[in-house]
Protein backbone atom coordinates (compact mmCIF):
# COMPACT_ATOMS: atom_id res chain seq x y z
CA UNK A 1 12.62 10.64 -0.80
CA UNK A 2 15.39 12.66 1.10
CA UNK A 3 17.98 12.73 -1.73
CA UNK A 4 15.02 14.55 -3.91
CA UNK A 5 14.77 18.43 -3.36
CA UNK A 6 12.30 20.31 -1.61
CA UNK A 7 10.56 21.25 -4.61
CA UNK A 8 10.36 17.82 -6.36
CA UNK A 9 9.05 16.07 -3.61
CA UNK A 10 6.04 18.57 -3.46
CA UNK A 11 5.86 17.67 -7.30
CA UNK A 12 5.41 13.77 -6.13
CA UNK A 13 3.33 14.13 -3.35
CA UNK A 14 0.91 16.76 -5.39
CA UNK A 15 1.13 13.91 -7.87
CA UNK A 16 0.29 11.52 -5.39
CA UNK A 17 -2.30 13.41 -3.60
CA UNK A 18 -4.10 14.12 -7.01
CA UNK A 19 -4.30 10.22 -8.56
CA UNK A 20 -4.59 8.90 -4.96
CA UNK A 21 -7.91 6.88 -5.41
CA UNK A 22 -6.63 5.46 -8.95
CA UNK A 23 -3.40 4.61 -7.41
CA UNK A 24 -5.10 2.52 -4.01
CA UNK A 25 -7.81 1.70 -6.98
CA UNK A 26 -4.78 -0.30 -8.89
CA UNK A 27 -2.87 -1.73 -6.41
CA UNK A 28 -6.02 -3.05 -4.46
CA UNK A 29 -8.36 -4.15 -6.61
CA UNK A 30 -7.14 -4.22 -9.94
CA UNK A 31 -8.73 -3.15 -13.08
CA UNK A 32 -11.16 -4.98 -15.56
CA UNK A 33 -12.64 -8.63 -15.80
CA UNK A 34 -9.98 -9.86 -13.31
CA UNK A 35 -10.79 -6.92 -10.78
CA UNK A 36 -11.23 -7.73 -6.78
CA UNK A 37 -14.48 -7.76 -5.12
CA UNK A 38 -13.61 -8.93 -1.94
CA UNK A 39 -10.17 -9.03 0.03
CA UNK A 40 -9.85 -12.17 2.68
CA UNK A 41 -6.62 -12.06 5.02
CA UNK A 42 -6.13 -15.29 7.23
CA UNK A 43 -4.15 -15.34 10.20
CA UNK A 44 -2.54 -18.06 12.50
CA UNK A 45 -2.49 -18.82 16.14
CA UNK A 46 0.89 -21.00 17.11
CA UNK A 47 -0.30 -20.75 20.68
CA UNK A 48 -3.70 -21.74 20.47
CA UNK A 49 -3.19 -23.66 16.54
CA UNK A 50 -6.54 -22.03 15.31
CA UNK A 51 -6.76 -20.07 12.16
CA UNK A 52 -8.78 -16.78 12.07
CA UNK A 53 -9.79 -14.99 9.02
CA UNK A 54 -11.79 -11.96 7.88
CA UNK A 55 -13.71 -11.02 4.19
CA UNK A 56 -13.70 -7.77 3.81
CA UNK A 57 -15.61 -6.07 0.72
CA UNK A 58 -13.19 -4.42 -1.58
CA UNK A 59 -13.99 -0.76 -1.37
CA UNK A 60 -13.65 -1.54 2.68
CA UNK A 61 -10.17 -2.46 2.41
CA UNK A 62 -9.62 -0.06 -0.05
CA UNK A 63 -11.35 2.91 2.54
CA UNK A 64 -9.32 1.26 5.30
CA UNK A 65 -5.75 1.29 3.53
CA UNK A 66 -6.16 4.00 1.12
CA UNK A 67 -7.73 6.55 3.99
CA UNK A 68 -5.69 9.21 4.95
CA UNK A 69 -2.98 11.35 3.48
CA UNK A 70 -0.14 10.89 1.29
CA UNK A 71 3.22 11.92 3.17
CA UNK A 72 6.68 11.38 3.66
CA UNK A 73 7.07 8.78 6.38
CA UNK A 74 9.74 9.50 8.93
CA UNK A 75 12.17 6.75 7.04
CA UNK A 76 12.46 9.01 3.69
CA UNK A 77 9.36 6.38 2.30
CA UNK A 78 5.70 7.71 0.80
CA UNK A 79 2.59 6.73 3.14
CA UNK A 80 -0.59 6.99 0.96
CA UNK A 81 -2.72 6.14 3.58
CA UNK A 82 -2.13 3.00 5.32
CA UNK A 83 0.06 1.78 2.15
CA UNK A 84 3.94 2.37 2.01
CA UNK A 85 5.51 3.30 -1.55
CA UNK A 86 9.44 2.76 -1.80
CA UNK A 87 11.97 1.68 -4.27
CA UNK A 88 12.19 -1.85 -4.26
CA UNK A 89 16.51 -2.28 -3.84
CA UNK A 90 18.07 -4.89 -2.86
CA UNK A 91 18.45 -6.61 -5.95
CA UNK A 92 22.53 -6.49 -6.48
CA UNK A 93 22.35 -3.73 -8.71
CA UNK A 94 20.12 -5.35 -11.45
CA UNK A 95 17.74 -2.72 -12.47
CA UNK A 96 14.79 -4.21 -11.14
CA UNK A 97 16.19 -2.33 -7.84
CA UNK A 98 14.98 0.67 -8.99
CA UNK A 99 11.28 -0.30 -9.15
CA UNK A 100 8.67 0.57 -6.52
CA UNK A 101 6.92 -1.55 -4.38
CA UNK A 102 3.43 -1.13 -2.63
CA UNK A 103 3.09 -2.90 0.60
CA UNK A 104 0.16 -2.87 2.90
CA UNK A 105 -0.44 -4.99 6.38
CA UNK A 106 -3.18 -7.25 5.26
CA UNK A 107 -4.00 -8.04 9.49
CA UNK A 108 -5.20 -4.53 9.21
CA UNK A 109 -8.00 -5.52 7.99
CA UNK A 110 -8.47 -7.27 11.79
CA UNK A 111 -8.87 -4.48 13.30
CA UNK A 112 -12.17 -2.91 11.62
């Protein structure tokens, strides 16, 4: 986001900021037959070899990772909540490296 101006990253973030609940709607849960009702996130213990986990309704995770407000993170990325948007790169210069990727921290989910 810092090689944008001033005035188009208002444009994205007013974008953002308006389609916000479709957005975390479609990259949580999904649309139609195939749509998520529940979100489960295991984690691992090397230290004491025991597996945790937690099932989390859908519109929880989505409250949990969605909530809050869409910004420019200090890094030049988007925050929409507790999800970070950012062009994907890295991809030798194939144009795939100008997608974006979504990524959330699915052990979030531990913490509510």
């Amino acid at each position: 986001m810092d090689e944008f101006e001033n005035k188009h990253k208002k444009v994205i973030i007013d974008f953002l900021t308006k389609n916000k609940l479709l957005i975390v709607t479609d990259i949580i849960k999904g649309r139609g037959q195939f749509a998520a009702d529940w979100m489960l996130v295991t984690k691992y213990d090397t230290r004491k070899d025991e597996t945790s986990w937690v099932l989390a309704d859908i519109n929880k995770a989505m409250s949990i990772f969605g909530g809050g407000e869409v910004k420019i993170s200090p890094r030049g990325s988007i925050s929409i909540g507790r999800i970070t948007l950012q062009r994907k790169g890295g991809d030798g210069g194939r144009e795939t490296g100008n997608m974006l990727q979504f990524k959330i921290k699915p052990g979030d989910l531990f913490k509510y």
